[in-house]
PDB file of N, CA and C in Angstrom:
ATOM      1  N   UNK A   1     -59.607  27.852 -50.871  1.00  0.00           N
ATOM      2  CA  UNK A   1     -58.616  28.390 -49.979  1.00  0.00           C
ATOM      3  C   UNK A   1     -57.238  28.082 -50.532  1.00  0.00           C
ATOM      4  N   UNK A   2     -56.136  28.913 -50.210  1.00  0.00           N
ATOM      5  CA  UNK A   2     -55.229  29.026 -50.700  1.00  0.00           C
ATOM      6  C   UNK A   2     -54.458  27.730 -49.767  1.00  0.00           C
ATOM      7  N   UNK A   3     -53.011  27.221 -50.995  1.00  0.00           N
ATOM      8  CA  UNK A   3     -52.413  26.635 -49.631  1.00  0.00           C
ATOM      9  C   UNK A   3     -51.588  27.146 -48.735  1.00  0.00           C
ATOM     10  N   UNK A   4     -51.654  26.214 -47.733  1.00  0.00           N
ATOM     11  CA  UNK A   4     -51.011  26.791 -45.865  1.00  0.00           C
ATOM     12  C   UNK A   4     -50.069  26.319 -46.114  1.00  0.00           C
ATOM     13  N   UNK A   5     -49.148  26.091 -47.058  1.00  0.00           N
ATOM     14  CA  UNK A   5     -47.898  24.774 -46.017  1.00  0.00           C
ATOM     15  C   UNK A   5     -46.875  25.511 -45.693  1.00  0.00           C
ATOM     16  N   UNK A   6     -46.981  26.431 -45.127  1.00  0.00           N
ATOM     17  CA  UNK A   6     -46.270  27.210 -44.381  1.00  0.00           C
ATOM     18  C   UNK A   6     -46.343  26.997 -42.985  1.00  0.00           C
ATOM     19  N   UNK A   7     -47.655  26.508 -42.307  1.00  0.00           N
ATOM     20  CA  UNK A   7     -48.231  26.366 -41.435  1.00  0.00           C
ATOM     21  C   UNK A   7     -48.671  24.950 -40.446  1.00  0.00           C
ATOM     22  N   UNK A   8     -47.709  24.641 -39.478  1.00  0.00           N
ATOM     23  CA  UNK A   8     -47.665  23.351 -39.290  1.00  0.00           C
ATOM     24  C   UNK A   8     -48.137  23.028 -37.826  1.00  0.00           C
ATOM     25  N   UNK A   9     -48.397  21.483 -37.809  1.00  0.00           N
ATOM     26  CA  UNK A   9     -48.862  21.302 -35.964  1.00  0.00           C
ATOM     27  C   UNK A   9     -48.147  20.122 -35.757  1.00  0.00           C
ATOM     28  N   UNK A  10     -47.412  20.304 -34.715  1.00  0.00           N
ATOM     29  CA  UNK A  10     -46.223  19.142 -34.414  1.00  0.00           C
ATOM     30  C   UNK A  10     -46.625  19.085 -32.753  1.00  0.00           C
ATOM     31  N   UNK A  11     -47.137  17.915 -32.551  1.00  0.00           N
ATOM     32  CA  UNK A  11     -47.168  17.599 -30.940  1.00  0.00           C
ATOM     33  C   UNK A  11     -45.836  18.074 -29.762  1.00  0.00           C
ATOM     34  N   UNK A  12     -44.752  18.442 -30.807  1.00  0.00           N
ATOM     35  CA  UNK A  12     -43.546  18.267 -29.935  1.00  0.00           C
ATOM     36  C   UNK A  12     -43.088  20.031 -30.068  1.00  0.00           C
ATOM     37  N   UNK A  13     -43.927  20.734 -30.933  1.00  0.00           N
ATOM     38  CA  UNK A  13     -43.392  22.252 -31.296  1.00  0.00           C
ATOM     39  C   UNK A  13     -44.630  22.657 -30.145  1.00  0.00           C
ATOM     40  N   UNK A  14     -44.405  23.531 -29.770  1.00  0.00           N
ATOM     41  CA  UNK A  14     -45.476  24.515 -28.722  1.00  0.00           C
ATOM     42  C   UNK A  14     -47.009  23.500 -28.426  1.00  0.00           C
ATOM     43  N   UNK A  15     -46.503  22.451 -28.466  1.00  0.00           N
ATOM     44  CA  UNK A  15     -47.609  21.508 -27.642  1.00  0.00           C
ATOM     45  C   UNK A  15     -48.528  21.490 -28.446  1.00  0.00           C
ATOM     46  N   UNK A  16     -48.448  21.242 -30.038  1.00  0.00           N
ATOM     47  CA  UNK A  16     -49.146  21.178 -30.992  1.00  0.00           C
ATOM     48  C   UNK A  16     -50.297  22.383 -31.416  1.00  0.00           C
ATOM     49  N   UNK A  17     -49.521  23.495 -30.571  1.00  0.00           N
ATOM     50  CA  UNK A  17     -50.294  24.677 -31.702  1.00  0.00           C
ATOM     51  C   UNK A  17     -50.059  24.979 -32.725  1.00  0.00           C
ATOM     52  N   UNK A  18     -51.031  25.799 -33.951  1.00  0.00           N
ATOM     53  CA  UNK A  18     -50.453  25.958 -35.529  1.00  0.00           C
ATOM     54  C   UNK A  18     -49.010  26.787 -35.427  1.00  0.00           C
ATOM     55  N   UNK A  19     -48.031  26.566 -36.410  1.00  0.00           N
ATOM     56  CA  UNK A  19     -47.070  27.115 -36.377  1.00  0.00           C
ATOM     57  C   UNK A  19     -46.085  27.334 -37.193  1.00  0.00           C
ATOM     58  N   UNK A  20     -45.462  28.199 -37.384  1.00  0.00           N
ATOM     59  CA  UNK A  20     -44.734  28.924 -39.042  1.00  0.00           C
ATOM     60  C   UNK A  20     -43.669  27.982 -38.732  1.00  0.00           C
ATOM     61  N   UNK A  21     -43.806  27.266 -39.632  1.00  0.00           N
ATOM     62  CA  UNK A  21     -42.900  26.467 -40.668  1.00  0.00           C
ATOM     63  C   UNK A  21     -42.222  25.602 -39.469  1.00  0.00           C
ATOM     64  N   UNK A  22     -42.445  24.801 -38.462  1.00  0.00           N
ATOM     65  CA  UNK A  22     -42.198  24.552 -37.457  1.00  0.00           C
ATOM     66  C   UNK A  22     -41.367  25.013 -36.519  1.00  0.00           C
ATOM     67  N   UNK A  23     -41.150  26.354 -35.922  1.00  0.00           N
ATOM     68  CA  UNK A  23     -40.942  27.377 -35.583  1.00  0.00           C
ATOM     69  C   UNK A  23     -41.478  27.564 -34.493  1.00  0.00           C
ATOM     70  N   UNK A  24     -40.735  27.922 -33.389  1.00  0.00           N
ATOM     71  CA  UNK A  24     -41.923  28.185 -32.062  1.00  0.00           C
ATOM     72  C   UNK A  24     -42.562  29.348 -32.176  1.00  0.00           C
ATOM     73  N   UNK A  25     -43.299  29.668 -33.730  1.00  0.00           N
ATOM     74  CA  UNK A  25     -43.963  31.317 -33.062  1.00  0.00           C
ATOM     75  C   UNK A  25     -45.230  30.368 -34.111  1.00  0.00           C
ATOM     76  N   UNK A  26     -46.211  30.886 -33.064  1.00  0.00           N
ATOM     77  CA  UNK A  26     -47.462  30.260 -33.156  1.00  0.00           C
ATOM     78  C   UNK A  26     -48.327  31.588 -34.027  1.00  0.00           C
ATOM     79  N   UNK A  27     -49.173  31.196 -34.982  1.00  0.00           N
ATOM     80  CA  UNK A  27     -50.197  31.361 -35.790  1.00  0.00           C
ATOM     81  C   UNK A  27     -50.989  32.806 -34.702  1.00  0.00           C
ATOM     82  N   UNK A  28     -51.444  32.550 -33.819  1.00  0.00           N
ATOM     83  CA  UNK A  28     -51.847  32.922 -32.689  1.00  0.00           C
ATOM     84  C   UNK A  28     -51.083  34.117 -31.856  1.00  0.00           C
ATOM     85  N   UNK A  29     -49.685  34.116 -32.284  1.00  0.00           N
ATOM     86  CA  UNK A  29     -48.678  35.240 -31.316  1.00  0.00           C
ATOM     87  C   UNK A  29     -49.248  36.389 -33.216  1.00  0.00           C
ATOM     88  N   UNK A  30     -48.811  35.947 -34.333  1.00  0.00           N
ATOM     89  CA  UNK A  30     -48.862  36.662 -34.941  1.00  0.00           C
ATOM     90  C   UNK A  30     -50.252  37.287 -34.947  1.00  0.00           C
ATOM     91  N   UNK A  31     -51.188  36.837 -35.405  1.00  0.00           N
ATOM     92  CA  UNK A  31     -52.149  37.249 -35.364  1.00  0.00           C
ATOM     93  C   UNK A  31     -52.844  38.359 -34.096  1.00  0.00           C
ATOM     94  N   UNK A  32     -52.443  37.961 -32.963  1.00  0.00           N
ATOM     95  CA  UNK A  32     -52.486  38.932 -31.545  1.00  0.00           C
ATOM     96  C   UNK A  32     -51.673  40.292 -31.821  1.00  0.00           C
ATOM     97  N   UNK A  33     -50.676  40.147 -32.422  1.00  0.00           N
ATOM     98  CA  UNK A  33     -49.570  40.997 -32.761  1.00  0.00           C
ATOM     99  C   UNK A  33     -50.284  42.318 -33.804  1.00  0.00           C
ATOM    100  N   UNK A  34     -51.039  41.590 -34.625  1.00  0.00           N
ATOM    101  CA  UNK A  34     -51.513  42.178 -35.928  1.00  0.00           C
ATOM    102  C   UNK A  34     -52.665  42.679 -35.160  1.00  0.00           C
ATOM    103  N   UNK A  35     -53.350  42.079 -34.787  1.00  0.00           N
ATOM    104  CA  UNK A  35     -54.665  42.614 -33.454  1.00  0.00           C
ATOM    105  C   UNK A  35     -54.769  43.875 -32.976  1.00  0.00           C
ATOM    106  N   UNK A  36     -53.197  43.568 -32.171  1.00  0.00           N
ATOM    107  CA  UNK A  36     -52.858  44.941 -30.866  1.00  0.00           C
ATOM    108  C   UNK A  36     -52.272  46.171 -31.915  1.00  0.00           C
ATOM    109  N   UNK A  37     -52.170  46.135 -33.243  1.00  0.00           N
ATOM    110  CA  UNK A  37     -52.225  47.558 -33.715  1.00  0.00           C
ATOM    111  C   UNK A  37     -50.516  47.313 -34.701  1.00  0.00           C
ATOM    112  N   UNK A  38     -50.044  46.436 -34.326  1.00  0.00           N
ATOM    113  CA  UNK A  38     -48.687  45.891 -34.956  1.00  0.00           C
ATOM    114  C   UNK A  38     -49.080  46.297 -36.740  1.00  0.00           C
ATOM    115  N   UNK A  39     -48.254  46.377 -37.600  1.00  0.00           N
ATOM    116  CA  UNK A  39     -48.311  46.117 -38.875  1.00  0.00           C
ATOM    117  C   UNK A  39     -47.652  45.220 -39.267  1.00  0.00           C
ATOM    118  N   UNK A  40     -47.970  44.970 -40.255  1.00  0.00           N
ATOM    119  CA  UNK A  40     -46.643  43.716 -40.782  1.00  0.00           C
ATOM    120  C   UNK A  40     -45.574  43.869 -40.783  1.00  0.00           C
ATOM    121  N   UNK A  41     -44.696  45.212 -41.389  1.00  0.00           N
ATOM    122  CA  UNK A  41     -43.712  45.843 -41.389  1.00  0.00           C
ATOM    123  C   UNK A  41     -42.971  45.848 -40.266  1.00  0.00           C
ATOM    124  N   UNK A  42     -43.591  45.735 -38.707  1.00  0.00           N
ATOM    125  CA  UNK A  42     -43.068  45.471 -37.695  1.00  0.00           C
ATOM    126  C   UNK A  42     -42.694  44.381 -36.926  1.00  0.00           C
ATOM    127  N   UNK A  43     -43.803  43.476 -37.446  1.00  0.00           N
ATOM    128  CA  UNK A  43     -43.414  42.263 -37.263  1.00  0.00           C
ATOM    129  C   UNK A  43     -42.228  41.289 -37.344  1.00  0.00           C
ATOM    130  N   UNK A  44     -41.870  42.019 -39.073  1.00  0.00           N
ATOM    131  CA  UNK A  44     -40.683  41.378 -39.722  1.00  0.00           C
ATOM    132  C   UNK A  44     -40.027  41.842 -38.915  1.00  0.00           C
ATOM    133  N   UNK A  45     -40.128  43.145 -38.921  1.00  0.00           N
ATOM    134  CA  UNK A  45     -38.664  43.537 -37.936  1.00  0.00           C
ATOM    135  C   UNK A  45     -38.224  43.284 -36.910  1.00  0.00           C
ATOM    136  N   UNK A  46     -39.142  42.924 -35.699  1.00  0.00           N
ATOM    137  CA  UNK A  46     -39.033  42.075 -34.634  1.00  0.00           C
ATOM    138  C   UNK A  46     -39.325  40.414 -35.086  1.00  0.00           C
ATOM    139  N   UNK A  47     -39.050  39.620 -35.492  1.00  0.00           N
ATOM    140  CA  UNK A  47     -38.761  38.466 -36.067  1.00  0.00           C
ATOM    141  C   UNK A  47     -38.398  38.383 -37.132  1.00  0.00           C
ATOM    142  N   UNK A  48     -36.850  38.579 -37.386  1.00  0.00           N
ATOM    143  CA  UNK A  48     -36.293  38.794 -38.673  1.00  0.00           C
ATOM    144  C   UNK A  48     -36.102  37.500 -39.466  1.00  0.00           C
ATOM    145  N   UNK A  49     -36.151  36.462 -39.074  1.00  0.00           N
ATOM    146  CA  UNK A  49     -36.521  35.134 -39.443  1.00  0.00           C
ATOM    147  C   UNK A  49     -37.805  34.400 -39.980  1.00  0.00           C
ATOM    148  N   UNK A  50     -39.141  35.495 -39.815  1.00  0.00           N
ATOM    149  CA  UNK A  50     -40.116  35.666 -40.661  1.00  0.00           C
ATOM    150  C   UNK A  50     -40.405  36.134 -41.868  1.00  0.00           C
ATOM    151  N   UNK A  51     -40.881  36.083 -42.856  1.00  0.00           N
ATOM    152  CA  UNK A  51     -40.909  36.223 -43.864  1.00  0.00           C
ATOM    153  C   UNK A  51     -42.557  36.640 -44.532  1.00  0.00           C
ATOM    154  N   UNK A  52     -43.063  37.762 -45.193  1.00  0.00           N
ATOM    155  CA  UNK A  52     -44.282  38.418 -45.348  1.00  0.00           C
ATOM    156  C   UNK A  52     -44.760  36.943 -45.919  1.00  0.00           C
ATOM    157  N   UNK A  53     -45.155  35.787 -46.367  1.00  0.00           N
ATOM    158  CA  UNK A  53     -45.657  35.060 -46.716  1.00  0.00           C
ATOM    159  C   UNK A  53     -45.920  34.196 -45.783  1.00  0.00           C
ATOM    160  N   UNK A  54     -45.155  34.290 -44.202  1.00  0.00           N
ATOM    161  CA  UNK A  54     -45.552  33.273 -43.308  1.00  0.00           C
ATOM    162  C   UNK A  54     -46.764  34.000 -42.466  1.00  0.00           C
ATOM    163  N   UNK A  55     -46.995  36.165 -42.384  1.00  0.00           N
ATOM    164  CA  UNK A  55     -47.447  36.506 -41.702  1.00  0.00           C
ATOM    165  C   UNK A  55     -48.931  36.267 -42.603  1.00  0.00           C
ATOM    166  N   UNK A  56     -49.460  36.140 -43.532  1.00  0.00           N
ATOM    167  CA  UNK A  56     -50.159  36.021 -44.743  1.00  0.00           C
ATOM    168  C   UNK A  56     -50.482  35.130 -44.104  1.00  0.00           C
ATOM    169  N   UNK A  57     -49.826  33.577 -44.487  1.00  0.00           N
ATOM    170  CA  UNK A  57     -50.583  32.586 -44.264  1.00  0.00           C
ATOM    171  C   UNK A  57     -51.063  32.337 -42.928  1.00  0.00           C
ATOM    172  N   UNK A  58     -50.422  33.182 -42.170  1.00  0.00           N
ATOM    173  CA  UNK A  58     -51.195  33.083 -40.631  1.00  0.00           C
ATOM    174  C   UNK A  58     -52.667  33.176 -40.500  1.00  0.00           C
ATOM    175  N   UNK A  59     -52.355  34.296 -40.844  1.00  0.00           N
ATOM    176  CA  UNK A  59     -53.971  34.693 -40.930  1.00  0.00           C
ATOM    177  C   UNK A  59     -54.889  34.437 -41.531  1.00  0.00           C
ATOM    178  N   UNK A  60     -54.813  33.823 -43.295  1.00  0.00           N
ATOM    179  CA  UNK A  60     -55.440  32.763 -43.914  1.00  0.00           C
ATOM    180  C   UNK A  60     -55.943  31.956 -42.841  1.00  0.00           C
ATOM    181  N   UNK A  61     -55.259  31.132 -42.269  1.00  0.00           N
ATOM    182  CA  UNK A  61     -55.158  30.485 -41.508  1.00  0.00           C
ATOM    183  C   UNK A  61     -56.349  30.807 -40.007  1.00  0.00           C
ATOM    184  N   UNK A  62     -56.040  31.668 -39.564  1.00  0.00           N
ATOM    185  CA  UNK A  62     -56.987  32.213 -38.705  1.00  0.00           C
ATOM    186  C   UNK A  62     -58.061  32.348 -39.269  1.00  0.00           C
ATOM    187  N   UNK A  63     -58.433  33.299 -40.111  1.00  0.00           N
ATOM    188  CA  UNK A  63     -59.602  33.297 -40.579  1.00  0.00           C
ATOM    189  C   UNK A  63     -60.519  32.366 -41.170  1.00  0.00           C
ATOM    190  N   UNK A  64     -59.755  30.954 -41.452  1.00  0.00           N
ATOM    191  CA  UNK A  64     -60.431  29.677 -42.011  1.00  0.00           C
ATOM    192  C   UNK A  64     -60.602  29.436 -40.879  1.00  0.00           C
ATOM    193  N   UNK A  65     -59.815  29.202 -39.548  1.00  0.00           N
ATOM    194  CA  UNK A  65     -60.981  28.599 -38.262  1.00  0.00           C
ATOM    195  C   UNK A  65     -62.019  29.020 -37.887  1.00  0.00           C
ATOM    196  N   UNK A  66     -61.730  30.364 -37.894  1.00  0.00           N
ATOM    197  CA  UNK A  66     -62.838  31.340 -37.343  1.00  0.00           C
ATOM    198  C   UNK A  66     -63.817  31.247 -38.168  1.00  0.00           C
ATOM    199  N   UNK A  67     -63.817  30.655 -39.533  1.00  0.00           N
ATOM    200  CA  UNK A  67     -64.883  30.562 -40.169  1.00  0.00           C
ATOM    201  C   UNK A  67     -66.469  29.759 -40.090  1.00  0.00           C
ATOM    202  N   UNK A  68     -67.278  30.755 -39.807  1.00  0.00           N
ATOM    203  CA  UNK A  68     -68.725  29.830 -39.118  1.00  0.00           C
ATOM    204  C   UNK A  68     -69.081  29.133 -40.305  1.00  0.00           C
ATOM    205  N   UNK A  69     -70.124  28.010 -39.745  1.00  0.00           N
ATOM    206  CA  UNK A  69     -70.262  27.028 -41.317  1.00  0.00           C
ATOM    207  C   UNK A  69     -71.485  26.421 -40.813  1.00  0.00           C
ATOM    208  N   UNK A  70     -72.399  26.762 -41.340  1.00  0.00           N
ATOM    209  CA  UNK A  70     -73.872  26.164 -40.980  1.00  0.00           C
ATOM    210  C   UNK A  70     -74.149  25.004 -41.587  1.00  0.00           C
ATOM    211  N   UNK A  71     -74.264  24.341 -40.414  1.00  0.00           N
ATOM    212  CA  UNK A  71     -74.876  22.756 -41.029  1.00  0.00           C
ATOM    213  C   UNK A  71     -76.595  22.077 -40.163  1.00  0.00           C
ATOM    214  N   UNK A  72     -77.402  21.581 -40.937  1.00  0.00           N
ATOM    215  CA  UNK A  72     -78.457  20.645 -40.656  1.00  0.00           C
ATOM    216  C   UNK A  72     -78.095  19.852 -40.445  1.00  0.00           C
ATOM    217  N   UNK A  73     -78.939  19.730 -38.634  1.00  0.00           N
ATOM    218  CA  UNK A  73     -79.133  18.752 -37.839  1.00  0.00           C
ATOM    219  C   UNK A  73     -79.921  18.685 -37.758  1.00  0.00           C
ATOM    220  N   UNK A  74     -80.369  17.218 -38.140  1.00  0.00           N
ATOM    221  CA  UNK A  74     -81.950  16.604 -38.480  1.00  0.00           C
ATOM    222  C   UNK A  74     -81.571  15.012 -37.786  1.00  0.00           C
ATOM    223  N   UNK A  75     -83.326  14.736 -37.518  1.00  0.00           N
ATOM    224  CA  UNK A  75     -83.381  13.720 -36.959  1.00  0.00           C
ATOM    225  C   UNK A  75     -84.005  12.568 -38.320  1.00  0.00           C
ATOM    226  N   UNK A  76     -83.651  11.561 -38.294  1.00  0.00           N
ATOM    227  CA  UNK A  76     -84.000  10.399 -39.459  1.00  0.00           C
ATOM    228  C   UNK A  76     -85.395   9.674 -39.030  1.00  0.00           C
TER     229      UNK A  76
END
């Protein structure tokens, strides 16, 4: 995986949700944004203080949580 450090969690920024560059716009607004039919192109434009590498790593980002990961659970 690529790196995030674009992408931060601060107890004191939006109550420790992920978040661009400690920034109150959460990992989560972008990604909803990109969801509901938004493009990137619009994004920037309604948050002109974003930058195409923070909307990127968002979703990196999303998609590594969302990522299922099978593990064995066994008894000893």
């Amino acid at each position: 995986m690529k790196c995030l450090d674009r992408i931060t969690l601060d107890p004191a920024v939006m109550g420790g949700k992920p978040c661009i560059r400690g920034m109150r716009v959460t990992v989560g607004m972008i990604v909803g944004m990109i969801a509901s039919g938004h493009d990137r192109a619009q994004v920037l434009a309604l948050y002109p203080y974003l930058e195409a590498e923070d909307i990127a790593q968002a979703l990196s980002y999303a998609a590594w949580r969302a990522a299922e990961v099978e593990t064995a659970i066994g008894c000893a």
